[in-house]
N, C-alpha and C. Protein backbone atom coordinates (compact mmCIF):
# COMPACT_ATOMS: atom_id res chain seq x y z
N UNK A 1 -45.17 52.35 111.72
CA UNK A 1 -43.92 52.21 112.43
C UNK A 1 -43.23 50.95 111.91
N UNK A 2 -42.11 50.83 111.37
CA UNK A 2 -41.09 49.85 111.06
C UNK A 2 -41.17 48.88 111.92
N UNK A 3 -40.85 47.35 111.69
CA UNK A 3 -40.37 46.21 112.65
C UNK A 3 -38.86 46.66 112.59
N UNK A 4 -38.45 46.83 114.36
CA UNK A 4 -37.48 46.98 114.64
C UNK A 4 -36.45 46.38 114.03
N UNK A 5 -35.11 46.22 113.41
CA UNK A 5 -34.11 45.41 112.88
C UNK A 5 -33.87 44.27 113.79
N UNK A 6 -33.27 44.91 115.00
CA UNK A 6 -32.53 44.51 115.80
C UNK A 6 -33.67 44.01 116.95
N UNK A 7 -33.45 42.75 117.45
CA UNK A 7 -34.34 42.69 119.00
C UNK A 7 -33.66 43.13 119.92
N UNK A 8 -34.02 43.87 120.71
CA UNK A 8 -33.06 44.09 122.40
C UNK A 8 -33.59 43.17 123.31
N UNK A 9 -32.92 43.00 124.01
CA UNK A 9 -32.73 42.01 125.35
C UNK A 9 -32.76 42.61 125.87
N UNK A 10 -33.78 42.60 127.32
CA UNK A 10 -33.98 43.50 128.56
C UNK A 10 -32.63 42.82 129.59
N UNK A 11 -31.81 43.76 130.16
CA UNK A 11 -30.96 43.36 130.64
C UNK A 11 -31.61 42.74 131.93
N UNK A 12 -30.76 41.52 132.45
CA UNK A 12 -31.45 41.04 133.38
C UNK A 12 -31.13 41.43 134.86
N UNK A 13 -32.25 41.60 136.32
CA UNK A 13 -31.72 42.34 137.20
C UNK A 13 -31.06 41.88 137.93
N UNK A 14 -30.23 42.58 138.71
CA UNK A 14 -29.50 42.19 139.62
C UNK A 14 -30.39 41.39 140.86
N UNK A 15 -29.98 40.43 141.10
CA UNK A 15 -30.27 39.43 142.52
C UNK A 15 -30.49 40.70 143.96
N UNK A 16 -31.24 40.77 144.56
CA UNK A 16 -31.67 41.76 145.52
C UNK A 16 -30.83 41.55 146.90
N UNK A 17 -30.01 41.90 147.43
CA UNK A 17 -29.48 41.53 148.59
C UNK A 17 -30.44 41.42 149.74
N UNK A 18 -29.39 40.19 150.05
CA UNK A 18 -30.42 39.60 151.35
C UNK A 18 -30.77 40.36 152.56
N UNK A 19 -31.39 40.83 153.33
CA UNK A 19 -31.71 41.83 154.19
C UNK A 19 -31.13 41.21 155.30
N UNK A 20 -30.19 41.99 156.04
CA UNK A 20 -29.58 41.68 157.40
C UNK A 20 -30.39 42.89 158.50
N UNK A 21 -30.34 41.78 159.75
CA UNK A 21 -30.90 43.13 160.61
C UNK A 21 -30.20 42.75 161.80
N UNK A 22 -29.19 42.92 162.06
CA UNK A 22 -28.34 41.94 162.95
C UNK A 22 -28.98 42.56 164.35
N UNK A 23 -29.13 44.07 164.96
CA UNK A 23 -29.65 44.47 165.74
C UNK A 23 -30.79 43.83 166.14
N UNK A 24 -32.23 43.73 165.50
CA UNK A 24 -33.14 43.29 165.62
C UNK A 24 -33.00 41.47 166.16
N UNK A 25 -31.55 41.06 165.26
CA UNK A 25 -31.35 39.43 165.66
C UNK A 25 -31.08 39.28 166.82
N UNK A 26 -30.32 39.98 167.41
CA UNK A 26 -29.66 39.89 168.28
C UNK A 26 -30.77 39.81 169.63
N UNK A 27 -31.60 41.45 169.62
CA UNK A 27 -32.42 41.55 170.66
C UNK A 27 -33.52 40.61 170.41
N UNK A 28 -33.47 39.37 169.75
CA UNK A 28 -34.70 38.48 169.52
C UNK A 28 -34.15 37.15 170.33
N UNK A 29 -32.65 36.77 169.90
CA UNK A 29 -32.03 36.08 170.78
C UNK A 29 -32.05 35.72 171.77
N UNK A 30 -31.55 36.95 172.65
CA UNK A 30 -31.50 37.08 174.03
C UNK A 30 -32.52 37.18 174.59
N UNK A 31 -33.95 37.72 174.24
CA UNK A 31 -34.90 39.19 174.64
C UNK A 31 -35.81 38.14 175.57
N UNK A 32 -35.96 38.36 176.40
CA UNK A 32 -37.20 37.22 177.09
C UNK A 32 -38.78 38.22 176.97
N UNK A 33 -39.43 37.70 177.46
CA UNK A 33 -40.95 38.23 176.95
C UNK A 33 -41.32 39.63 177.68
N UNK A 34 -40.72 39.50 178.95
CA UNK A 34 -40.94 40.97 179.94
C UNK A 34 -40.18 41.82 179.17
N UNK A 35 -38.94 41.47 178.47
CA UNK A 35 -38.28 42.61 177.54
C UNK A 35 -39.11 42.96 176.67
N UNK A 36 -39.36 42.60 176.09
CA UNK A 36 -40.12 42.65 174.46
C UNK A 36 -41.54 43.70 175.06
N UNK A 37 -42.28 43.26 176.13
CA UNK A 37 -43.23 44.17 176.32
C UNK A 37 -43.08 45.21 176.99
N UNK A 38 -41.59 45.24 177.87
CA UNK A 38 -41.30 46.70 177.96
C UNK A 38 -40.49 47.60 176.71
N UNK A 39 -40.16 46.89 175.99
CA UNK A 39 -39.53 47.33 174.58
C UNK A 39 -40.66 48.27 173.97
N UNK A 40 -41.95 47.36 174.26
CA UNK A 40 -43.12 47.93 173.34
C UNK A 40 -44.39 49.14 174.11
N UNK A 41 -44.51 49.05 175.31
CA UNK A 41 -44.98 49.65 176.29
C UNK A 41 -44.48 51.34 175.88
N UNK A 42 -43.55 51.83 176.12
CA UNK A 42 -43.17 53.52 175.94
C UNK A 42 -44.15 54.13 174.48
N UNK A 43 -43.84 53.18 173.47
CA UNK A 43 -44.69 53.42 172.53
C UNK A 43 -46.06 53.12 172.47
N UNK A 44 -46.35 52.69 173.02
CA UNK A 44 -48.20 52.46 173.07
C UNK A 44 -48.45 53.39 174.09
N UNK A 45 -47.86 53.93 174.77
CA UNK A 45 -48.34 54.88 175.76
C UNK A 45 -48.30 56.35 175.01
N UNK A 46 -47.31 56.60 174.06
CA UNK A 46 -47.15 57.52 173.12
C UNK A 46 -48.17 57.41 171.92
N UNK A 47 -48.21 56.55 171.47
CA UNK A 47 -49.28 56.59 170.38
C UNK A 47 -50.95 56.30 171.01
N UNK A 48 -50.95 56.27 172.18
CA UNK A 48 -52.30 56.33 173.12
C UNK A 48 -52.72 57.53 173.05
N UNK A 49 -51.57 58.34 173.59
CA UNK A 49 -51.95 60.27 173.75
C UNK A 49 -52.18 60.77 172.70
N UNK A 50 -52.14 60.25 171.29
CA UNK A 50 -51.99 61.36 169.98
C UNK A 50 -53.44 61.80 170.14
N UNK A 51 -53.68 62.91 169.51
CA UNK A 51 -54.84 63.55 169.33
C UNK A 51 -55.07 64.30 167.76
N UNK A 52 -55.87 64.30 167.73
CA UNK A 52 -56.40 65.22 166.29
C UNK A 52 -56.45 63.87 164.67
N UNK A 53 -56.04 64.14 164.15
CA UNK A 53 -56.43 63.55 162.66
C UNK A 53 -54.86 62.45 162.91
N UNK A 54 -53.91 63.15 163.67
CA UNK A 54 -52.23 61.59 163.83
C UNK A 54 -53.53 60.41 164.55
N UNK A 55 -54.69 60.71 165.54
CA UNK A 55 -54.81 59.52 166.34
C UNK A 55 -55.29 58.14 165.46
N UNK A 56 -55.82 58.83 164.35
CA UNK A 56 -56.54 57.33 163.14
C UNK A 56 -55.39 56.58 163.25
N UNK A 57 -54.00 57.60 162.66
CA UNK A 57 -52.81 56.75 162.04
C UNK A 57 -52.55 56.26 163.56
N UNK A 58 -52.64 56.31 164.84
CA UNK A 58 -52.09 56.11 165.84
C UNK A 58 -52.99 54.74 166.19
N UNK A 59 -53.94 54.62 165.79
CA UNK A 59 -54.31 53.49 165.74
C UNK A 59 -54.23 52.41 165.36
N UNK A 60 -54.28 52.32 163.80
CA UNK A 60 -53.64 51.35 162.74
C UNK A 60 -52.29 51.16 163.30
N UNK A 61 -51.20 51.65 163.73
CA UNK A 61 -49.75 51.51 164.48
C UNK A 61 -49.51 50.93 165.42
N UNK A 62 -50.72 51.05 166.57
CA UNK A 62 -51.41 50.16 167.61
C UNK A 62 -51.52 48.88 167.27
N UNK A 63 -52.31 48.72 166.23
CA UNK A 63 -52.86 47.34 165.69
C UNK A 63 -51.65 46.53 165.63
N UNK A 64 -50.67 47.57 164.30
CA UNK A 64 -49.98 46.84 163.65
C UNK A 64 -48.71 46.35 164.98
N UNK A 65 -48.44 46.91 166.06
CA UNK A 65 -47.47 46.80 166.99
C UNK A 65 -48.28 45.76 168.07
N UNK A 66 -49.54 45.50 168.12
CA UNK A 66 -50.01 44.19 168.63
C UNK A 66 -49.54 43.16 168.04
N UNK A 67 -50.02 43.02 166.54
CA UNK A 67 -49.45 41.76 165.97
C UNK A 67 -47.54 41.87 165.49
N UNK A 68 -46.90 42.68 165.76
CA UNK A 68 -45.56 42.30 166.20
C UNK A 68 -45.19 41.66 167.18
N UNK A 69 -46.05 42.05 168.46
CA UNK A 69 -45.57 41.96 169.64
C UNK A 69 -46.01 40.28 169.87
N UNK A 70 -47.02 40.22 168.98
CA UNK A 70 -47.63 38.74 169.28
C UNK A 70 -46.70 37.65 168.41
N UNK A 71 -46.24 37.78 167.64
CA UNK A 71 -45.18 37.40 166.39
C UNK A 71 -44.40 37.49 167.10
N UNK A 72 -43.20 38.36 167.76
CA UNK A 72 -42.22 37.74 168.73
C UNK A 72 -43.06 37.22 169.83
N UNK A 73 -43.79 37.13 170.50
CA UNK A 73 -44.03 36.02 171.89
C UNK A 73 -44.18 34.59 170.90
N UNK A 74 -44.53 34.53 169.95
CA UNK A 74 -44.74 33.48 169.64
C UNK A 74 -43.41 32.64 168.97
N UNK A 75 -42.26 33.64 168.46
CA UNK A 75 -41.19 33.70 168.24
C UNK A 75 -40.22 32.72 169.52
N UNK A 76 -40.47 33.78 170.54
CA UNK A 76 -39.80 33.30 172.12
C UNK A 76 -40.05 31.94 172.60
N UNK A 77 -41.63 31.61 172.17
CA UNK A 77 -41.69 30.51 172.90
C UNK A 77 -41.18 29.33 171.91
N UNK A 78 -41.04 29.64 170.64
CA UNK A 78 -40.67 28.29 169.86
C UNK A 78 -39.19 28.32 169.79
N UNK A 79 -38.39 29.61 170.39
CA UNK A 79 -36.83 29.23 170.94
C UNK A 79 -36.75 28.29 172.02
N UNK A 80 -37.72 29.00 172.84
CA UNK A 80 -37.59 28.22 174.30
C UNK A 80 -38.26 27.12 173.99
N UNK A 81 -38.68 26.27 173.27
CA UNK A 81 -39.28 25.19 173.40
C UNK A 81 -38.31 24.20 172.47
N UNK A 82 -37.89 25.11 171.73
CA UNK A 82 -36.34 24.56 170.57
C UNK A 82 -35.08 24.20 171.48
N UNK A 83 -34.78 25.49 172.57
CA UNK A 83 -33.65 25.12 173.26
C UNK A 83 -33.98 23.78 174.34
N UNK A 84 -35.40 23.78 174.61
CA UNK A 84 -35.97 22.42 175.93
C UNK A 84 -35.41 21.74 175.02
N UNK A 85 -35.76 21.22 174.49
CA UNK A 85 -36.02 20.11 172.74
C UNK A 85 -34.08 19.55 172.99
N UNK A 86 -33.56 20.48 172.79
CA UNK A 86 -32.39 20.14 172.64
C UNK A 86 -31.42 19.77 173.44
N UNK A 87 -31.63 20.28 174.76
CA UNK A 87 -30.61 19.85 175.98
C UNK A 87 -31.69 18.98 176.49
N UNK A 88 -33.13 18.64 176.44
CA UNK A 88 -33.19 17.10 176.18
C UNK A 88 -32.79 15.96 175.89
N UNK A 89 -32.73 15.96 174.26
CA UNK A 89 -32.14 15.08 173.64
C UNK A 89 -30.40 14.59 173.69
N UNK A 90 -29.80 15.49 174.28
CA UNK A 90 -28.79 15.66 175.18
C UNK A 90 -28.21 14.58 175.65
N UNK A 91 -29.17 14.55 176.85
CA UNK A 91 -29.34 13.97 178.43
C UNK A 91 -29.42 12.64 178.00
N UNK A 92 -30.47 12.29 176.34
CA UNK A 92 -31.23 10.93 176.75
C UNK A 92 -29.75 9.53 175.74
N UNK A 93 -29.06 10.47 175.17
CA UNK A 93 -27.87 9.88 174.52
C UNK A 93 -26.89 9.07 175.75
């Protein structure tokens, strides 16, 4: 096989746009912790009942919707401990 003449240049890729989820922002905002676990409750009660060969996958979904649910509480409390923080520092000016 010949050495090519010419070198090509792999064109370079485009920059990936930044992922917006404004919905999801929003209900993270506002959402206090009784929300978030009734947010998550309808579905664990649904993926509780599956039966047959869905219940494996209904499990792993379980798992994976624990550690969401634990990722926003832990989310909530470092707002609420961000917003203390701040109308603190407020007061002491």
């Amino acid at each position: 096989m010949p050495p090519p003449s010419k070198q090509q240049t792999a064109p370079e890729p485009e920059p990936l746009p930044t992922p917006s989820y404004p919905a999801i922002e929003g209900f993270i905002e506002r959402a206090s912790s009784e929300e978030i676990q009734s947010f998550f409750s309808p579905i664990k009660e649904e993926l509780g009942a599956l039966k047959g060969p869905k219940a494996e996958q209904g499990k792993k979904v379980q798992a994976a919707l624990a550690s969401a649910e634990e990722l926003l509480g832990l989310l909530l409390e470092t707002r609420e401990r961000l917003v203390a923080e701040s109308q603190g520092s407020k007061g002491r000016r």
